[in-house]
C-alpha atoms as a PDB file:
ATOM      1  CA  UNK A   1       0.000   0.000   0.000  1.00  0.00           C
ATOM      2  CA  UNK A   2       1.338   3.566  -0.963  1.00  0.00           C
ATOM      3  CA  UNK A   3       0.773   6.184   1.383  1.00  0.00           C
ATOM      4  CA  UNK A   4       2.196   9.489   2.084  1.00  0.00           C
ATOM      5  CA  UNK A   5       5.224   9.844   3.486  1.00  0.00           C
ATOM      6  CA  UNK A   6       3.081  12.717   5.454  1.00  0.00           C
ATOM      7  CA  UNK A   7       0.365   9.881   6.573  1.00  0.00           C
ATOM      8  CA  UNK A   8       3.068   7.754   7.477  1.00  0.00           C
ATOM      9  CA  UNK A   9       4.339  10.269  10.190  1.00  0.00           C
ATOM     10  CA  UNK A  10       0.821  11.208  11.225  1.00  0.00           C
ATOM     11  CA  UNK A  11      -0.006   7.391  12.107  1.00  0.00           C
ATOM     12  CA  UNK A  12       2.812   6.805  13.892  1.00  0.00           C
ATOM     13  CA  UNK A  13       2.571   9.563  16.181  1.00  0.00           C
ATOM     14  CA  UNK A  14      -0.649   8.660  16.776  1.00  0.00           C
ATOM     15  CA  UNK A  15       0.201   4.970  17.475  1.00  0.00           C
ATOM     16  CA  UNK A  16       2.686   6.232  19.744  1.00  0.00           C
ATOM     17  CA  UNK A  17       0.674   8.217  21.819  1.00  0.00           C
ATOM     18  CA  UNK A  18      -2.499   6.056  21.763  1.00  0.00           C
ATOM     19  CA  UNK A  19      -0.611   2.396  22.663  1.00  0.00           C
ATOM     20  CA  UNK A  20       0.434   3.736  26.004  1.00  0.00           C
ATOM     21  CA  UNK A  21      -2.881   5.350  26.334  1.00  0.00           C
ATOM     22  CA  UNK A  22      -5.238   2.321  25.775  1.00  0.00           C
ATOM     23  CA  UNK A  23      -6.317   0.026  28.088  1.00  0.00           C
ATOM     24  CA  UNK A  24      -7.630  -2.653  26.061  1.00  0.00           C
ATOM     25  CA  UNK A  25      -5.853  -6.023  25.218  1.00  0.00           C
ATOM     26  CA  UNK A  26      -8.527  -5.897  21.747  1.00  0.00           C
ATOM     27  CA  UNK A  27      -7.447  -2.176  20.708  1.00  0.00           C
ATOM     28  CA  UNK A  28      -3.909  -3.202  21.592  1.00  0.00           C
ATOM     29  CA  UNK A  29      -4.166  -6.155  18.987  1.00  0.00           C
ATOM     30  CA  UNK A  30      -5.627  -3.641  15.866  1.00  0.00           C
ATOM     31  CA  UNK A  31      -3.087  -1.603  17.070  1.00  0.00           C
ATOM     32  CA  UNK A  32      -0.158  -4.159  16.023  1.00  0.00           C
ATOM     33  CA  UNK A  33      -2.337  -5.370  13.111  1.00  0.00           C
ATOM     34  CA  UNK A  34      -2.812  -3.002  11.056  1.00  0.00           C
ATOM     35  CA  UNK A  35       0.923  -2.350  10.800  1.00  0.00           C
ATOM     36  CA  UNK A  36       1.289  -5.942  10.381  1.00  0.00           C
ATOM     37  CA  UNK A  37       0.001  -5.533   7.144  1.00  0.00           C
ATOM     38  CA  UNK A  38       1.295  -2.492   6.374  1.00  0.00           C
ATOM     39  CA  UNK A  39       4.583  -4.381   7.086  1.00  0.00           C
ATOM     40  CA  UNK A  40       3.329  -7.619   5.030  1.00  0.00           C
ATOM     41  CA  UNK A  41       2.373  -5.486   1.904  1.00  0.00           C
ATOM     42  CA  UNK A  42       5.980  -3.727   1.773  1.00  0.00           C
ATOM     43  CA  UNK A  43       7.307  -7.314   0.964  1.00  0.00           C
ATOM     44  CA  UNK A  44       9.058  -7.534   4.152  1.00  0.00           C
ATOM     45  CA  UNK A  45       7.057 -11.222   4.878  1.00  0.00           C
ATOM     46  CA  UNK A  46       9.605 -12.406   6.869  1.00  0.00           C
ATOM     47  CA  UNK A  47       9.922  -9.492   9.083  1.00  0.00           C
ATOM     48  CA  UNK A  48       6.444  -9.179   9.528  1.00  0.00           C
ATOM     49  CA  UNK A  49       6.116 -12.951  11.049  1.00  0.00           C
ATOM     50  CA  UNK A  50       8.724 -12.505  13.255  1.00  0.00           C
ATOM     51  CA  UNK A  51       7.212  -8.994  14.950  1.00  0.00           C
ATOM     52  CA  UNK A  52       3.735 -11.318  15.186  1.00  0.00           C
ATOM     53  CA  UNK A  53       5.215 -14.322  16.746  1.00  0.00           C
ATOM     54  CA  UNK A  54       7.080 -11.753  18.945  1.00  0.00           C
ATOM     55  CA  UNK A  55       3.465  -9.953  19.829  1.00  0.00           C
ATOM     56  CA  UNK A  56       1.487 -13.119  20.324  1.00  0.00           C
ATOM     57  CA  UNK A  57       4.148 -14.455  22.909  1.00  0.00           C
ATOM     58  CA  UNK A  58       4.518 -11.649  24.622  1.00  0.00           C
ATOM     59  CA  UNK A  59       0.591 -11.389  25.128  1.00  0.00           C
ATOM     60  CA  UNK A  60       0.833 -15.237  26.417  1.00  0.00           C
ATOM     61  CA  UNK A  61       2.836 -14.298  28.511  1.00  0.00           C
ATOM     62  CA  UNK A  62       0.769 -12.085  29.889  1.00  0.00           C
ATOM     63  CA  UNK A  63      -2.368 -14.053  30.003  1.00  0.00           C
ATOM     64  CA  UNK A  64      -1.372 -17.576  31.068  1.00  0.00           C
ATOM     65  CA  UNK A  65       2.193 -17.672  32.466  1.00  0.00           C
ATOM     66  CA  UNK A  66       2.182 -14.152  34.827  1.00  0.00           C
ATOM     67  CA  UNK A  67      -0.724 -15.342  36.626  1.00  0.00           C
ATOM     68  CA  UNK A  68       1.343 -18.810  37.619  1.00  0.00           C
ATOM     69  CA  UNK A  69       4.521 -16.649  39.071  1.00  0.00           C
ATOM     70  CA  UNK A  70       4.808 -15.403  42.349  1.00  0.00           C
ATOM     71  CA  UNK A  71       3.961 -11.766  43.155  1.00  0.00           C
ATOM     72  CA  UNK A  72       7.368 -10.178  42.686  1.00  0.00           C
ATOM     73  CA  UNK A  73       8.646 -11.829  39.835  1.00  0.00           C
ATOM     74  CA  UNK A  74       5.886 -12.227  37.954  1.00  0.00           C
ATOM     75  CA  UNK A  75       5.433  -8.166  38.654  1.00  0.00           C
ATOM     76  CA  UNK A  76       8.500  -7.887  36.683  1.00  0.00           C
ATOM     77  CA  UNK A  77       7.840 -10.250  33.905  1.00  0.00           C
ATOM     78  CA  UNK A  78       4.178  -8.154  33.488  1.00  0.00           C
ATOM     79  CA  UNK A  79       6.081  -5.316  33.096  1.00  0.00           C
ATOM     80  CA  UNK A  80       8.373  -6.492  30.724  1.00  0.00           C
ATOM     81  CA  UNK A  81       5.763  -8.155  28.660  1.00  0.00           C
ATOM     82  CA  UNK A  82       3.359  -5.451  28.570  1.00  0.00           C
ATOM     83  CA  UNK A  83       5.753  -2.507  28.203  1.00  0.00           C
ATOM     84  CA  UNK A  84       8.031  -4.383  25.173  1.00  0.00           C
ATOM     85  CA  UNK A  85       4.553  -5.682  23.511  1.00  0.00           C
ATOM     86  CA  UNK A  86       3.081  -1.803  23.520  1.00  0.00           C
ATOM     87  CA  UNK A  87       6.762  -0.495  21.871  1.00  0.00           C
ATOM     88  CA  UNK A  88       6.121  -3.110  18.785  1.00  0.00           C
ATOM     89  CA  UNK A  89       3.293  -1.148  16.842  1.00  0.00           C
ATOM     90  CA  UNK A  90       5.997   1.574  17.209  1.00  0.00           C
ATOM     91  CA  UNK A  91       8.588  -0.340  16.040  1.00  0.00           C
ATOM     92  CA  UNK A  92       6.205  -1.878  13.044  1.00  0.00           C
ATOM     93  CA  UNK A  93       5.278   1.574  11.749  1.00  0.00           C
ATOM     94  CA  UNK A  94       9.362   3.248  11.737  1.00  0.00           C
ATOM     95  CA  UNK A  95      10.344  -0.274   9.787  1.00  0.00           C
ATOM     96  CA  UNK A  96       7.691   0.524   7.022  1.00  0.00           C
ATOM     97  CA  UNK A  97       8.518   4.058   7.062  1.00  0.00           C
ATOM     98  CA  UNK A  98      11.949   3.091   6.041  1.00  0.00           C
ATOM     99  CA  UNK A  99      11.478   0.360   3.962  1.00  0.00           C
ATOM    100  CA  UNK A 100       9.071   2.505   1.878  1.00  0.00           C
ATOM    101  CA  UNK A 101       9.930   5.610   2.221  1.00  0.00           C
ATOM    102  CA  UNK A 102      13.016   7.268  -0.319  1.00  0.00           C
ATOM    103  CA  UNK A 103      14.627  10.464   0.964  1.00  0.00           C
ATOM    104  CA  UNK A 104      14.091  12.377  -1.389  1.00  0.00           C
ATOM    105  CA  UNK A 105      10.304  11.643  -0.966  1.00  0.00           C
ATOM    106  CA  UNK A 106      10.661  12.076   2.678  1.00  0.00           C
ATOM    107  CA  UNK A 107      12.209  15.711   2.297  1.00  0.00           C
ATOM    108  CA  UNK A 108       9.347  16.418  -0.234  1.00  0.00           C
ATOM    109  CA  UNK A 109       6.835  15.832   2.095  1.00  0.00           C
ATOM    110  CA  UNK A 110       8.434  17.055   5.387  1.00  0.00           C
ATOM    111  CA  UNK A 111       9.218  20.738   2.888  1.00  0.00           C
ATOM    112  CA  UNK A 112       5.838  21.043   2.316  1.00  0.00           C
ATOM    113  CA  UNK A 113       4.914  20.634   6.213  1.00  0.00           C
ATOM    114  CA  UNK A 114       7.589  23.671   6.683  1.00  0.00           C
ATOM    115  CA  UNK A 115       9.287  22.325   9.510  1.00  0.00           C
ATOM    116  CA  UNK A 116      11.985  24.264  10.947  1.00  0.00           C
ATOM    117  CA  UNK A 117      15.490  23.146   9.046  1.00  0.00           C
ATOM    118  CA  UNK A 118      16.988  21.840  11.485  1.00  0.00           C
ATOM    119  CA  UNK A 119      14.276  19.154  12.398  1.00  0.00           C
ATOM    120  CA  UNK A 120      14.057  18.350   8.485  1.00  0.00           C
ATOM    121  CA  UNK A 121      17.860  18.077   7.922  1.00  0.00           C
ATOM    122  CA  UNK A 122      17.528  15.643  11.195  1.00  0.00           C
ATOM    123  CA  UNK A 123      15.043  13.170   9.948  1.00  0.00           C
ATOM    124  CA  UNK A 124      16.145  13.237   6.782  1.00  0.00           C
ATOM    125  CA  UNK A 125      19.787  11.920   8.266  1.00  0.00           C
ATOM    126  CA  UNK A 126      18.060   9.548  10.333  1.00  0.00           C
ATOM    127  CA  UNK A 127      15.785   7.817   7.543  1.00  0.00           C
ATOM    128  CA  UNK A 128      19.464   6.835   5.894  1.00  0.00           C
ATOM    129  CA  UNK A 129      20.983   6.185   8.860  1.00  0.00           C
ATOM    130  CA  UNK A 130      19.312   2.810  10.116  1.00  0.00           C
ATOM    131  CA  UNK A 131      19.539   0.869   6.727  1.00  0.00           C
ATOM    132  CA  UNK A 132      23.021   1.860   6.603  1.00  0.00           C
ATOM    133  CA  UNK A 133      23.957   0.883   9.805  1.00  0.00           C
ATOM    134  CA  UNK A 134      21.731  -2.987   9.039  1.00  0.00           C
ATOM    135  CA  UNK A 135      24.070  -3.476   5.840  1.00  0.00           C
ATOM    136  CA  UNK A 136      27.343  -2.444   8.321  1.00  0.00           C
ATOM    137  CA  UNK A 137      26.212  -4.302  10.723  1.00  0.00           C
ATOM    138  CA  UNK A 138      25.318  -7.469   8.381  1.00  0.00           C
ATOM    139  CA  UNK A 139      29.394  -6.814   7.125  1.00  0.00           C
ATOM    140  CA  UNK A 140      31.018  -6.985  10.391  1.00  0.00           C
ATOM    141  CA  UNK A 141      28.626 -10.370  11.449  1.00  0.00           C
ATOM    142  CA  UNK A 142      30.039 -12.011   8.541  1.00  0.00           C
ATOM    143  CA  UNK A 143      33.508 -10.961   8.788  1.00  0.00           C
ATOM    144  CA  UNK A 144      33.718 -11.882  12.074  1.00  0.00           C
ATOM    145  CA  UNK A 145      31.938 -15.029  11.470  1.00  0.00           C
ATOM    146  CA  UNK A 146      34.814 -15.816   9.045  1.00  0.00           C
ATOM    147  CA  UNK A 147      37.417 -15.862  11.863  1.00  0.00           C
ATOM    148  CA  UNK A 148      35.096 -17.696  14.338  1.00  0.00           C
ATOM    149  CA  UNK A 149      33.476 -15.211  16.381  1.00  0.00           C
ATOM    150  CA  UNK A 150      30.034 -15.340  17.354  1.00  0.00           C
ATOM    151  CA  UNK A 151      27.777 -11.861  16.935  1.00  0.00           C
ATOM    152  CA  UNK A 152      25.053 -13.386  18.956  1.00  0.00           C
ATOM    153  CA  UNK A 153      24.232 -12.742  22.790  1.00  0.00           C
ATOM    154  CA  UNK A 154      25.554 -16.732  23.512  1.00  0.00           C
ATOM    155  CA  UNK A 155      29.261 -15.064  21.591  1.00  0.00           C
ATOM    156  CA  UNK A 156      28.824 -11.938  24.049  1.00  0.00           C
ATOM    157  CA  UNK A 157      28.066 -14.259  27.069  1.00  0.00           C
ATOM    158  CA  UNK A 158      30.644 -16.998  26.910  1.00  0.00           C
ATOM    159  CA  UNK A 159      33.717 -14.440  25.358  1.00  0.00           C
ATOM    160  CA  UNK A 160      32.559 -11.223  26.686  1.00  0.00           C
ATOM    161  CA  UNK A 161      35.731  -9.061  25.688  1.00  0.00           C
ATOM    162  CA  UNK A 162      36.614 -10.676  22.704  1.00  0.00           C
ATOM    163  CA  UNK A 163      33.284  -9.933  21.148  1.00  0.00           C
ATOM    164  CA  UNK A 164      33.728  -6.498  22.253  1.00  0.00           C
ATOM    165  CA  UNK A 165      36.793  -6.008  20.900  1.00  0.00           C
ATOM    166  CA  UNK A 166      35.988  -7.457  17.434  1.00  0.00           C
ATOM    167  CA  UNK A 167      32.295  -6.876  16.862  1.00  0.00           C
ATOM    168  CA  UNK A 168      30.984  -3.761  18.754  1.00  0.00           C
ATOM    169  CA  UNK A 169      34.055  -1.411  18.537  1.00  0.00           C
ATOM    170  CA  UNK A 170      34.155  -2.300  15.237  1.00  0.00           C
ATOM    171  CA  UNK A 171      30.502  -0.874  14.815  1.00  0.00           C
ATOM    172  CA  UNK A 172      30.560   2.025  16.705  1.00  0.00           C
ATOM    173  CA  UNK A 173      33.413   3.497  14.747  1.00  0.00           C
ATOM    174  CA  UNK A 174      31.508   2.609  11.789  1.00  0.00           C
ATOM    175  CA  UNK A 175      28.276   4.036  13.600  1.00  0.00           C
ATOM    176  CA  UNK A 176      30.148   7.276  13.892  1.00  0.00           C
ATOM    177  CA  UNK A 177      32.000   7.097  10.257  1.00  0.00           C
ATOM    178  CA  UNK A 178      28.340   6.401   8.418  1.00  0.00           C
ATOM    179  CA  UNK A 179      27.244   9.693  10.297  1.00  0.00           C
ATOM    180  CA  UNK A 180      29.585  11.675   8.881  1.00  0.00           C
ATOM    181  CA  UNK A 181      29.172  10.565   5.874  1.00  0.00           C
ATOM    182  CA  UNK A 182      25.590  10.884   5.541  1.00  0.00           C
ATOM    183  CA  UNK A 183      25.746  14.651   6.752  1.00  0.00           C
ATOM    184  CA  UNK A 184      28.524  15.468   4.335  1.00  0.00           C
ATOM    185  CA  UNK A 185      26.340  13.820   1.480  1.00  0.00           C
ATOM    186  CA  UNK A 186      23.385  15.850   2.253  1.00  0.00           C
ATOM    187  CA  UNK A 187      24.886  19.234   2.550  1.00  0.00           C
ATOM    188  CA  UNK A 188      26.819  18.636  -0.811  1.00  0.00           C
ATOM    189  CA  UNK A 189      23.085  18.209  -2.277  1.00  0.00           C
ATOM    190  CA  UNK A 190      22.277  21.364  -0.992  1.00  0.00           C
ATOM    191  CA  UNK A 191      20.184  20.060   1.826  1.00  0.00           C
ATOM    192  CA  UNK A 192      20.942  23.574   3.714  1.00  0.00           C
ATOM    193  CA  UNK A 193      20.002  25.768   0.758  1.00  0.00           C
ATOM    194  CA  UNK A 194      17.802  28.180   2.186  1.00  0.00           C
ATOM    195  CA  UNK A 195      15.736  29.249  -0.678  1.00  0.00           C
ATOM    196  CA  UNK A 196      12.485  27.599  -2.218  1.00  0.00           C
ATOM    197  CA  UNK A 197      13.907  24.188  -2.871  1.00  0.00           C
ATOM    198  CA  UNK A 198      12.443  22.464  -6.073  1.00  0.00           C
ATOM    199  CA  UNK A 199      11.801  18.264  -6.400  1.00  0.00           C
ATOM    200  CA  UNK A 200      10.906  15.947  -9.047  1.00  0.00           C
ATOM    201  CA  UNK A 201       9.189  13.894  -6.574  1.00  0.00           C
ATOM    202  CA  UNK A 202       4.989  14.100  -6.561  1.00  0.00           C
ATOM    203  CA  UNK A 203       3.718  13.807  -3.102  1.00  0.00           C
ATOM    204  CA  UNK A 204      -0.364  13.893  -2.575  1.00  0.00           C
ATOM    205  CA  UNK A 205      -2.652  12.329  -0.550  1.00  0.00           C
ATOM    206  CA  UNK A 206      -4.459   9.386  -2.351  1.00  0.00           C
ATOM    207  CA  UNK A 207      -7.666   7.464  -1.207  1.00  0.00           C
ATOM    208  CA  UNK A 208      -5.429   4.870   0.279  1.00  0.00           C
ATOM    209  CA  UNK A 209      -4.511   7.673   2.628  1.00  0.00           C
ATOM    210  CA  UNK A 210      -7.736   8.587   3.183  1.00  0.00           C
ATOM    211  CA  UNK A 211      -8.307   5.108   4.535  1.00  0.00           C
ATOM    212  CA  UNK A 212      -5.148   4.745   6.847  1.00  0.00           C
ATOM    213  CA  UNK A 213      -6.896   8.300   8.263  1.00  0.00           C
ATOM    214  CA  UNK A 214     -10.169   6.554   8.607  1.00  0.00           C
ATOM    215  CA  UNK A 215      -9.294   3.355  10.276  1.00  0.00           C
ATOM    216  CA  UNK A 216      -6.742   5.288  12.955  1.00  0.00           C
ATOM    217  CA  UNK A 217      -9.253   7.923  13.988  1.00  0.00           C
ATOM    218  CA  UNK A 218     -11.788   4.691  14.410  1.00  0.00           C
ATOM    219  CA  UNK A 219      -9.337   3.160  16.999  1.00  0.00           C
ATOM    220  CA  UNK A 220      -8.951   6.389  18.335  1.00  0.00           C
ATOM    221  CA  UNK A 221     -12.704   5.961  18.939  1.00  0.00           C
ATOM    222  CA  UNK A 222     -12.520   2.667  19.654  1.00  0.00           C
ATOM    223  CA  UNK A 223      -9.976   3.244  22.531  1.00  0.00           C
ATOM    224  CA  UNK A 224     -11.409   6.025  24.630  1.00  0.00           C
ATOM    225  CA  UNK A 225     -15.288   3.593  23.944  1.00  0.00           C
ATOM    226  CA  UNK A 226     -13.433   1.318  25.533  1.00  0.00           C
ATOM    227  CA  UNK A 227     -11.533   3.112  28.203  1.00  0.00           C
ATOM    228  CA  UNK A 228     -15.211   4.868  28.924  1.00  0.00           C
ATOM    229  CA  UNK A 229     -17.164   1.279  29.159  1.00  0.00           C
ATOM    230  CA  UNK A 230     -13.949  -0.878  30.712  1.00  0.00           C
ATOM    231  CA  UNK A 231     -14.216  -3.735  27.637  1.00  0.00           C
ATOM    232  CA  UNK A 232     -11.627  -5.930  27.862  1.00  0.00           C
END
């Protein structure tokens, strides 16, 4: 589904605001849903099964095993359950943000908001920043899985400073090299020009967007009904 780069930002600051808002485990589960498919129709499949199993265990969780602990610890375990399980709509809606969203159709749409430059120049950085760090991060894994070291949290657990030493100082001076680079690459396209910046890119609002609006405003609805009436 195409939206808006524009809708895109509007439903996730909704979904961020509303998930920690709502009360209901049924509005919770719409709320991961529908960027479940979002997700699913950006031909990220794989991704998109692995944030539902993720969800749906984290709700058991909740449901069946917390119950069964003792006070204290299953106290904890609520929290982490319930708190981690709310941050994955979040999480749902910034991956399909960035797997559909170019930059130069981001900028188009943030210009025509007229943000203050600073906040575009920001977002625009951090939209390239994340897939660029997954591909570094993908490198360094397989490089290091070349000379027999382990990326994974068993590696970090059983040789704590050698996967340090090879794998995460590694990244973070890549972490801070990609930054530059990114920066340097969008003030050489004149990201800081300060007159009336022209784009090939057409951004409008379609029906589909009209839609997304629709169905978010309904949960919206849907939330405080239920907050009002206590439904489960």
């Amino acid at each position: 589904m195409r939206l808006d780069p524009r809708t895109k930002i509007l439903i996730l600051a909704v979904t961020s605001v509303s998930v920690f808002m709502n009360k209901s485990i049924a509005v919770e589960c719409v709320l991961a849903g529908i960027p479940l498919v979002l997700l699913s129709t950006s031909g990220n499949l794989k991704r998109t099964l692995k944030y539902a199993a993720f969800f749906l265990a984290l709700l058991l969780i909740q449901l069946f095993i917390v119950p069964g602990l003792p006070v204290t610890f299953g106290g904890i375990v609520y929290m982490f359950a319930v708190y981690i399980r709310k941050l994955l709509p979040c999480f749902m809606l910034g991956s399909f943000l960035i797997a559909t969203t170019s930059v130069s159709k981001f900028l188009a749409a943030i210009t025509k908001l007229r943000l203050s430059k600073g906040l575009t120049i920001a977002l625009a950085i951090t939209l390239r920043y994340f897939p660029t760090m997954r591909e570094e991060w993908a490198s360094i894994r397989d490089a290091m899985a070349l000379r027999g070291i382990s990326a994974s949290a068993a590696g970090l657990i059983s040789h704590p400073i050698q996967t340090m030493e090879h794998v995460y100082v590694p990244l973070l001076v890549s972490a801070s090299r990609i930054s530059d680079e990114i920066t340097q690459a969008a003030i050489t396209r004149g990201i800081e020009h300060t007159g009336e910046r022209s784009c090939i890119e057409e951004i409008a609002f379609s029906f589909a967007d009209l839609l997304a609006v629709i169905a978010y405003a309904a949960l919206v609805a849907g939330m405080i009904y239920a907050g009002m009436k206590g439904v489960f």
